[in-house]
N, C-alpha and C. Protein backbone atom coordinates (compact mmCIF):
# COMPACT_ATOMS: atom_id res chain seq x y z
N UNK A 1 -14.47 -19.67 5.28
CA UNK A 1 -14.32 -18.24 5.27
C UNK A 1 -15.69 -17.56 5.41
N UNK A 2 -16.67 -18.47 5.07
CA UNK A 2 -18.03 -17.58 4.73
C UNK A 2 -18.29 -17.81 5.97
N UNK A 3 -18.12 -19.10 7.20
CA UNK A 3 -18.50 -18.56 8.12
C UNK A 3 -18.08 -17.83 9.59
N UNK A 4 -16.88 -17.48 9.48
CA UNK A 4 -16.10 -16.09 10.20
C UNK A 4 -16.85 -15.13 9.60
N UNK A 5 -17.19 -14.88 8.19
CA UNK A 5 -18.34 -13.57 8.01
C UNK A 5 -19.54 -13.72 8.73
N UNK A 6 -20.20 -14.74 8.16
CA UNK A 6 -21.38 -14.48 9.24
C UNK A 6 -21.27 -14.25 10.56
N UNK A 7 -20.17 -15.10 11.67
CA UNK A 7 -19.76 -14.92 13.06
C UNK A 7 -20.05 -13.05 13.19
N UNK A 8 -18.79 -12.86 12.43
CA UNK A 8 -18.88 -11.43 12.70
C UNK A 8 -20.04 -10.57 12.68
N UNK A 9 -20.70 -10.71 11.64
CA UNK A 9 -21.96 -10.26 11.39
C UNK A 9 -22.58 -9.98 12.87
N UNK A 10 -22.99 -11.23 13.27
CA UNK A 10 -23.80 -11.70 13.81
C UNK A 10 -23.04 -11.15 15.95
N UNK A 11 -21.64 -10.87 15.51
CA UNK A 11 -21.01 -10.41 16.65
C UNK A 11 -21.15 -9.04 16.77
N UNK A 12 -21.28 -8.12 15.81
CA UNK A 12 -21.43 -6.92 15.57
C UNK A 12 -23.18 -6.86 15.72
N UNK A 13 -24.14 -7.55 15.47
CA UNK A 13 -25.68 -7.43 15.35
C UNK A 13 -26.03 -7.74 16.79
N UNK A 14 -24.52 -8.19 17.89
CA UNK A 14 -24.97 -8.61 19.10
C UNK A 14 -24.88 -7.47 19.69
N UNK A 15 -23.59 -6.35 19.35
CA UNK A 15 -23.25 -5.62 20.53
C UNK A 15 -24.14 -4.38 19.73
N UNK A 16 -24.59 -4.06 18.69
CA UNK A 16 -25.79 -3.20 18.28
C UNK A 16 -26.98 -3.18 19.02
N UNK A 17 -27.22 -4.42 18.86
CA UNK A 17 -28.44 -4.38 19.98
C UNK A 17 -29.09 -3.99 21.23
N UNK A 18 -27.90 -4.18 22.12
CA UNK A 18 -27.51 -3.61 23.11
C UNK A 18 -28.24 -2.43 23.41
N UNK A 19 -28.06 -2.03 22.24
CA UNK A 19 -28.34 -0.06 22.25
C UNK A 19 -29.84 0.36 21.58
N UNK A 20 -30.70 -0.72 21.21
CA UNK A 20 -32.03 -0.71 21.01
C UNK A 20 -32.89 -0.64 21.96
N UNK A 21 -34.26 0.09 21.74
CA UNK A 21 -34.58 0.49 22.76
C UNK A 21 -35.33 -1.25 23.16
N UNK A 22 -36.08 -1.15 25.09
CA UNK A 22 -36.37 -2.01 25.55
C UNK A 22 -37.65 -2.57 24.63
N UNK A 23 -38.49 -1.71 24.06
CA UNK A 23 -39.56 -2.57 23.48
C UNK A 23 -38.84 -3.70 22.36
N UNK A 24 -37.56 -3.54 22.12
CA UNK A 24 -37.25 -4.43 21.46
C UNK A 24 -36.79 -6.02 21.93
N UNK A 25 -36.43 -5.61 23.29
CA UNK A 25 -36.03 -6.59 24.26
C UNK A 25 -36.41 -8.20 23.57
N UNK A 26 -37.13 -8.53 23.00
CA UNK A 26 -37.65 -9.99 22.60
C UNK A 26 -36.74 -10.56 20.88
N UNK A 27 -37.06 -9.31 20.07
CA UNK A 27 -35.99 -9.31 19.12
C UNK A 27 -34.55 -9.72 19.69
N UNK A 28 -34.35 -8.82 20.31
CA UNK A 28 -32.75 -9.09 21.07
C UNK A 28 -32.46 -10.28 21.19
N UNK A 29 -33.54 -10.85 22.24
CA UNK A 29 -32.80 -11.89 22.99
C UNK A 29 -32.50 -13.13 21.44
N UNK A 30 -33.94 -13.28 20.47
CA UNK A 30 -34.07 -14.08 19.60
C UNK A 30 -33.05 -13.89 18.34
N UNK A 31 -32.06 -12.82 18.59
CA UNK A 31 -30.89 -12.02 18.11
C UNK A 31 -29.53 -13.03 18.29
N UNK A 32 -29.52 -12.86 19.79
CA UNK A 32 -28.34 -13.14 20.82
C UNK A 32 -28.34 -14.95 20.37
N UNK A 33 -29.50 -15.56 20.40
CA UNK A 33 -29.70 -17.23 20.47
C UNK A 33 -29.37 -17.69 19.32
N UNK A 34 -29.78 -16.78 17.66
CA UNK A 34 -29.36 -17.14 17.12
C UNK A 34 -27.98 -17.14 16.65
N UNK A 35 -27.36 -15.94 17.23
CA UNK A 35 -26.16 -15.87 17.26
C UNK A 35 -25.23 -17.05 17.41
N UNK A 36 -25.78 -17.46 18.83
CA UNK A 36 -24.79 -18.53 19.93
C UNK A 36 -25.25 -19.54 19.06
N UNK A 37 -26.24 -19.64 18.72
CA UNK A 37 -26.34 -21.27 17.60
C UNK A 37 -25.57 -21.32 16.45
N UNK A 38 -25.44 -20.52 15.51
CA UNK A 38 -24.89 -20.09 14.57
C UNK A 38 -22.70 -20.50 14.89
N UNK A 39 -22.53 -19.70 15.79
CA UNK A 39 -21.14 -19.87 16.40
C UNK A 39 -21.11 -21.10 17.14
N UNK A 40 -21.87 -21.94 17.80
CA UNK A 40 -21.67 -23.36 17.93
C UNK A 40 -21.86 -24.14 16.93
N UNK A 41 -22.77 -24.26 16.23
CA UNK A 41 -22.71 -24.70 14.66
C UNK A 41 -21.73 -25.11 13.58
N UNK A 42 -20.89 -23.82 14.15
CA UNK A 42 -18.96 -23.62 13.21
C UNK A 42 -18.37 -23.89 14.08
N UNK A 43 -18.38 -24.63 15.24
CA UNK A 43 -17.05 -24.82 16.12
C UNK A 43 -17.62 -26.73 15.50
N UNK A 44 -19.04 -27.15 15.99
CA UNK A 44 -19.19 -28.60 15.67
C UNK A 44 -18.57 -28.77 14.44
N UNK A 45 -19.31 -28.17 13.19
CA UNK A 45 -19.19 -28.50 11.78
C UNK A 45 -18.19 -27.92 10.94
N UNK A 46 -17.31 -27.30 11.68
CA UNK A 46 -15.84 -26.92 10.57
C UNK A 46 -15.11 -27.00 11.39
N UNK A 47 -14.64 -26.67 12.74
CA UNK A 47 -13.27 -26.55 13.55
C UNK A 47 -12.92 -28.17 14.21
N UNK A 48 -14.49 -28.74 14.59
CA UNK A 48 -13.91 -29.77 15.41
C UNK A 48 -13.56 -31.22 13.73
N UNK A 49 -14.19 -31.25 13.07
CA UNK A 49 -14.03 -32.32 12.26
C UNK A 49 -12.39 -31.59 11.41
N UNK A 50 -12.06 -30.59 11.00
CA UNK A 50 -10.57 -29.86 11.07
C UNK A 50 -10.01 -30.72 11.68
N UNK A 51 -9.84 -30.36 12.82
CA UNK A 51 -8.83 -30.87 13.81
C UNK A 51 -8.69 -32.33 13.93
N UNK A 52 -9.89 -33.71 13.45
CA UNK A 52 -9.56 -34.44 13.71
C UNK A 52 -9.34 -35.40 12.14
N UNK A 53 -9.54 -34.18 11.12
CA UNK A 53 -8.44 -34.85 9.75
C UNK A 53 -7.00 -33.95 10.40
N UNK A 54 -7.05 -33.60 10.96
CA UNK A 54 -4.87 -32.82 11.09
C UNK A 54 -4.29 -34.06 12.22
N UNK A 55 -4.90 -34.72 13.55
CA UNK A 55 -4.80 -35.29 13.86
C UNK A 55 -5.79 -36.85 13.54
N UNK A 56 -4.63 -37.75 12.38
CA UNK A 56 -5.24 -39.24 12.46
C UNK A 56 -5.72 -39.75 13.09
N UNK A 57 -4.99 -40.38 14.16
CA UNK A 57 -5.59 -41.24 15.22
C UNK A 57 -6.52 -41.11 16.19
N UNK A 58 -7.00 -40.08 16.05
CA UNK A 58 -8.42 -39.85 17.19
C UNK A 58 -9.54 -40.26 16.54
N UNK A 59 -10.13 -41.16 17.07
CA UNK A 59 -11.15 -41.78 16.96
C UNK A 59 -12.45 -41.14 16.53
N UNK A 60 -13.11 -41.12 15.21
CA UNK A 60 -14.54 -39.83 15.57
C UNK A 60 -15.57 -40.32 16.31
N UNK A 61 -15.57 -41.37 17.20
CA UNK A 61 -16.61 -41.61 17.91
C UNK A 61 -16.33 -40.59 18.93
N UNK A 62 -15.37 -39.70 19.07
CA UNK A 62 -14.78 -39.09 19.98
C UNK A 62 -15.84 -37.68 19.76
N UNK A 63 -15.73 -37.17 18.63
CA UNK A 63 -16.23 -36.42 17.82
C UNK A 63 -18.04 -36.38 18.31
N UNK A 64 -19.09 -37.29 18.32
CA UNK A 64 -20.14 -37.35 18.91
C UNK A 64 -20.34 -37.67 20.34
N UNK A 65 -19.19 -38.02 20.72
CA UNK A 65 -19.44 -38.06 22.63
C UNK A 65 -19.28 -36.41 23.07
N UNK A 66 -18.33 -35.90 22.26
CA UNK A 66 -17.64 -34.34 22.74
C UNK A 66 -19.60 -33.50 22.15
N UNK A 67 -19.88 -34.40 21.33
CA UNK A 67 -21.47 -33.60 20.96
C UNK A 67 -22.47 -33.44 21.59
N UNK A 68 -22.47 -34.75 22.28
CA UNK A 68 -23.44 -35.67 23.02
C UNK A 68 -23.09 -34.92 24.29
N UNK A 69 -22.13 -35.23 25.03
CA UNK A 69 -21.70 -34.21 26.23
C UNK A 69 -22.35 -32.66 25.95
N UNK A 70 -21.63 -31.82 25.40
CA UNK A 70 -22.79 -30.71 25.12
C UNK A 70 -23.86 -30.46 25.16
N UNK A 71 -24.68 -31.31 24.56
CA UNK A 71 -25.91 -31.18 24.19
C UNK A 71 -26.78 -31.62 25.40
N UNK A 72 -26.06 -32.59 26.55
CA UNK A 72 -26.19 -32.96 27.77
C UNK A 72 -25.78 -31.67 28.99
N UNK A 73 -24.92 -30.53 28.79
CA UNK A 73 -24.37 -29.72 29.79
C UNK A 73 -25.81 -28.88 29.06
């Protein structure tokens, strides 16, 4: 739950920004990155290990190739 708050936070601190002026432009971007790290962070470390205690039989080596792939794209 605590981290859909931060998401949001951090979804709302994205589209604020937006509207700052350009000298801020460097804040922003270091805004936006932490954002996208933050929200990949909770898809690796709470949604995908979720899904593979609801489904038994999937293998978690499955779990670090789907990581490994990523971290490779």
């Amino acid at each position: 739950m605590i981290a859909i708050f931060f998401g949001m936070i951090m979804t709302i601190a994205h589209y604020v920004s937006e509207y700052l002026s350009v000298s801020l432009r460097h804040e922003r971007l270091k805004l936006l990155s932490f954002s996208a790290g933050v929200s990949i962070a909770y898809i690796f470390l709470e949604l995908l290990p979720a899904s593979f205690d609801a489904v038994p039989h999937l293998h978690r080596m499955l779990f670090f190739v789907m990581l490994g792939g990523f971290c490779l794209f």
